[in-house]
C-alpha atoms as a PDB file:
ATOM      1  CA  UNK A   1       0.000   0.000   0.000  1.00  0.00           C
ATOM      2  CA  UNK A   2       1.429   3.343  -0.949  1.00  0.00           C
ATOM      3  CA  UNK A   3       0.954   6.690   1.605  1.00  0.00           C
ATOM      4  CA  UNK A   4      -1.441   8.176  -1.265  1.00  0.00           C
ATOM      5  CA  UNK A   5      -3.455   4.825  -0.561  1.00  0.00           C
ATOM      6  CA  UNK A   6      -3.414   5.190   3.221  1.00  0.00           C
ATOM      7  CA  UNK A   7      -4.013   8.878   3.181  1.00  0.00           C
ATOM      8  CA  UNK A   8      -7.266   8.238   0.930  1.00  0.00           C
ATOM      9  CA  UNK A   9      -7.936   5.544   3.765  1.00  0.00           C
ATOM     10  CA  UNK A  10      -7.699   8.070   6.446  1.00  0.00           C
ATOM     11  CA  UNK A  11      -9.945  10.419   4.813  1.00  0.00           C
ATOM     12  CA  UNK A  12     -12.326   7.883   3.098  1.00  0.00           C
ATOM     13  CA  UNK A  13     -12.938   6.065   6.778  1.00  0.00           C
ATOM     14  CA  UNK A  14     -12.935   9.279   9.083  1.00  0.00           C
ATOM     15  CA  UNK A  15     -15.117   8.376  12.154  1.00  0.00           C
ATOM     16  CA  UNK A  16     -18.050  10.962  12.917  1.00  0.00           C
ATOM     17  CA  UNK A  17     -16.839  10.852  16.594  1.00  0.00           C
ATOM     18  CA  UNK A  18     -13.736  12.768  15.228  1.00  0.00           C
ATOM     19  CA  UNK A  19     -14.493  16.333  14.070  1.00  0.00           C
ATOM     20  CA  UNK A  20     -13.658  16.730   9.975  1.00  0.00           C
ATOM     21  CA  UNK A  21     -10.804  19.345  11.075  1.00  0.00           C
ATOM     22  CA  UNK A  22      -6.558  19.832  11.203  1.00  0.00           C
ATOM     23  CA  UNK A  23      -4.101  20.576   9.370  1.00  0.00           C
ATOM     24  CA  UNK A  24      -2.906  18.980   6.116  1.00  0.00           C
ATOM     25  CA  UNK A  25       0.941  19.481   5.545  1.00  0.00           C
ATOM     26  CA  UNK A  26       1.727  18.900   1.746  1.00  0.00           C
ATOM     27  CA  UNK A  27       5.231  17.321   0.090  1.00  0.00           C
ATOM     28  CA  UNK A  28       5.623  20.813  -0.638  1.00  0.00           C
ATOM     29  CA  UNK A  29       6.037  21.543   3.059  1.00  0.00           C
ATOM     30  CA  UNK A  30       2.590  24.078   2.878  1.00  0.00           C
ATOM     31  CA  UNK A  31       0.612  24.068   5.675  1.00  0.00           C
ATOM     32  CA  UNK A  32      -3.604  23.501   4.842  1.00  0.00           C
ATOM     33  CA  UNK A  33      -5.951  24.606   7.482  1.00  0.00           C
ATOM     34  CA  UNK A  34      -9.180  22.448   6.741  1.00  0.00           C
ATOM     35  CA  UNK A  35     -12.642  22.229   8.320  1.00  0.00           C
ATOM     36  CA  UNK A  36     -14.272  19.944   6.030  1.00  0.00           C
ATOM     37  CA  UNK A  37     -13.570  17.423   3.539  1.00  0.00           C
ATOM     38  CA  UNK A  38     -14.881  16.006   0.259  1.00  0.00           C
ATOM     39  CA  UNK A  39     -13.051  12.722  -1.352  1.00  0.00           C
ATOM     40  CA  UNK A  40     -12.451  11.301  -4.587  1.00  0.00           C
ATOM     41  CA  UNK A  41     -10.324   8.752  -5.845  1.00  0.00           C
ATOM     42  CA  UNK A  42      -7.020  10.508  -6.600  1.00  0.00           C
ATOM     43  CA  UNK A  43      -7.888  13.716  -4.746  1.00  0.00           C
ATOM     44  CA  UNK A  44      -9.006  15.258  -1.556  1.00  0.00           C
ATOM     45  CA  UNK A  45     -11.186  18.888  -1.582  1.00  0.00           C
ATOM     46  CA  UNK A  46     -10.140  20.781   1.793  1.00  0.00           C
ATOM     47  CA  UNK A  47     -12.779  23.533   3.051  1.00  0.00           C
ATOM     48  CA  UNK A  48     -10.863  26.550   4.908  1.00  0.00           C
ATOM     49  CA  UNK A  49     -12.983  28.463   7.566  1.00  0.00           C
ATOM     50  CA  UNK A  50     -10.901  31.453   6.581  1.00  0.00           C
ATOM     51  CA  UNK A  51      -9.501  32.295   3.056  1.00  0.00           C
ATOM     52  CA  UNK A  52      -5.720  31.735   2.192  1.00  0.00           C
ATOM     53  CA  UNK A  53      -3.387  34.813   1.616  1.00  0.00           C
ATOM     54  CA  UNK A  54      -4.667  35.191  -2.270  1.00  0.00           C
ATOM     55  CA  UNK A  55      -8.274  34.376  -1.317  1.00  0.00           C
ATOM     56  CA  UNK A  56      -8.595  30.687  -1.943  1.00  0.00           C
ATOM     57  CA  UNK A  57     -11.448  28.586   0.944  1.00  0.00           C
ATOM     58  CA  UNK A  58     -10.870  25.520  -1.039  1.00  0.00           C
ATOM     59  CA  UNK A  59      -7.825  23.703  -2.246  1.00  0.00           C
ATOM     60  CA  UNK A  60      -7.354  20.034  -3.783  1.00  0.00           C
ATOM     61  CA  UNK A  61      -4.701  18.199  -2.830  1.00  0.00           C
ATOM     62  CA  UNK A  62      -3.670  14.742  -4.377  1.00  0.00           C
ATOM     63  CA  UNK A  63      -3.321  12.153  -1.521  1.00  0.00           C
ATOM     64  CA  UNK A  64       0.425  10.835  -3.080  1.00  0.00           C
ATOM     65  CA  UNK A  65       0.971  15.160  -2.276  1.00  0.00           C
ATOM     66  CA  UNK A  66      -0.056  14.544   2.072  1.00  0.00           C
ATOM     67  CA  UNK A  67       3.204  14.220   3.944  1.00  0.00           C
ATOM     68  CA  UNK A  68       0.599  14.262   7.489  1.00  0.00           C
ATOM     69  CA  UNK A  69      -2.278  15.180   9.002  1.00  0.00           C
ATOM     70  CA  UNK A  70      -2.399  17.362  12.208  1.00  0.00           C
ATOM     71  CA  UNK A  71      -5.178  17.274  14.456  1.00  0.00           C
ATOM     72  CA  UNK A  72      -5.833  20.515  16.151  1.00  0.00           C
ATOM     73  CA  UNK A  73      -8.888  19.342  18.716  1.00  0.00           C
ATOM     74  CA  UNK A  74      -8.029  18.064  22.014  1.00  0.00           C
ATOM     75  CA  UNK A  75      -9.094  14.210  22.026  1.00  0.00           C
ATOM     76  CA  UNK A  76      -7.861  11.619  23.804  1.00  0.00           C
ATOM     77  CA  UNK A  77      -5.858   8.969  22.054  1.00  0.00           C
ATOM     78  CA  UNK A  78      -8.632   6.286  22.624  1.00  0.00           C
ATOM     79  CA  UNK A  79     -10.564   7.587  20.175  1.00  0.00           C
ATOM     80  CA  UNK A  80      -8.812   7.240  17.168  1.00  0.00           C
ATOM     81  CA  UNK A  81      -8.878   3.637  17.333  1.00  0.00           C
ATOM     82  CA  UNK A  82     -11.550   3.401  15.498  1.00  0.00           C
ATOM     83  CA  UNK A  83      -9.702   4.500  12.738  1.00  0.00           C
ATOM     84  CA  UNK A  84      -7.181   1.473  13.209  1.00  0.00           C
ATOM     85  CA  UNK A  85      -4.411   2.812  15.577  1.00  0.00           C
ATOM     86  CA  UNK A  86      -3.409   0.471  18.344  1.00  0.00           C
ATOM     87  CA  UNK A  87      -1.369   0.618  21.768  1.00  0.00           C
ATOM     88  CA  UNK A  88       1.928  -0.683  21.282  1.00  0.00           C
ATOM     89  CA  UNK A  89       2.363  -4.241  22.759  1.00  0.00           C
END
């Protein structure tokens, strides 16, 4: 599986119990503030709350493009388990 396949997998299976908000940082090392989310099979559209330097509230991003994903909500680690994370053994 390649990261563009597990980044689609992130987005695709993104629990309701998790708010649809963070941070996307690109390959390109650019930070994307998001608050919503619409997928597709090579691409991801990101919502900004607020408009980017030149005016842009939505950007699309390919998934093979996603270095990570910050979360900027407090939430306990628990949670994300339903997204397949684990506790170490």
């Amino acid at each position: 599986m390649t990261a563009g396949e597990s980044w689609r997998g992130v987005f695709e299976n993104w629990p309701e119990s998790i708010p649809r908000r963070g941070v996307v940082i690109t390959q390109f090392q650019e930070n994307i503030a998001f608050s919503g989310f619409l997928i597709s099979g090579g691409i991801v559209l990101l919502e900004r709350d607020k408009p980017d330097t030149i005016g842009a509230r939505k950007v699309m991003v390919a998934y093979d493009a996603i270095a990570a994903i910050k979360i900027t909500d407090v939430i306990d680690l628990a949670r994300f388990q339903v997204m397949g994370f684990q506790p170490p053994f």
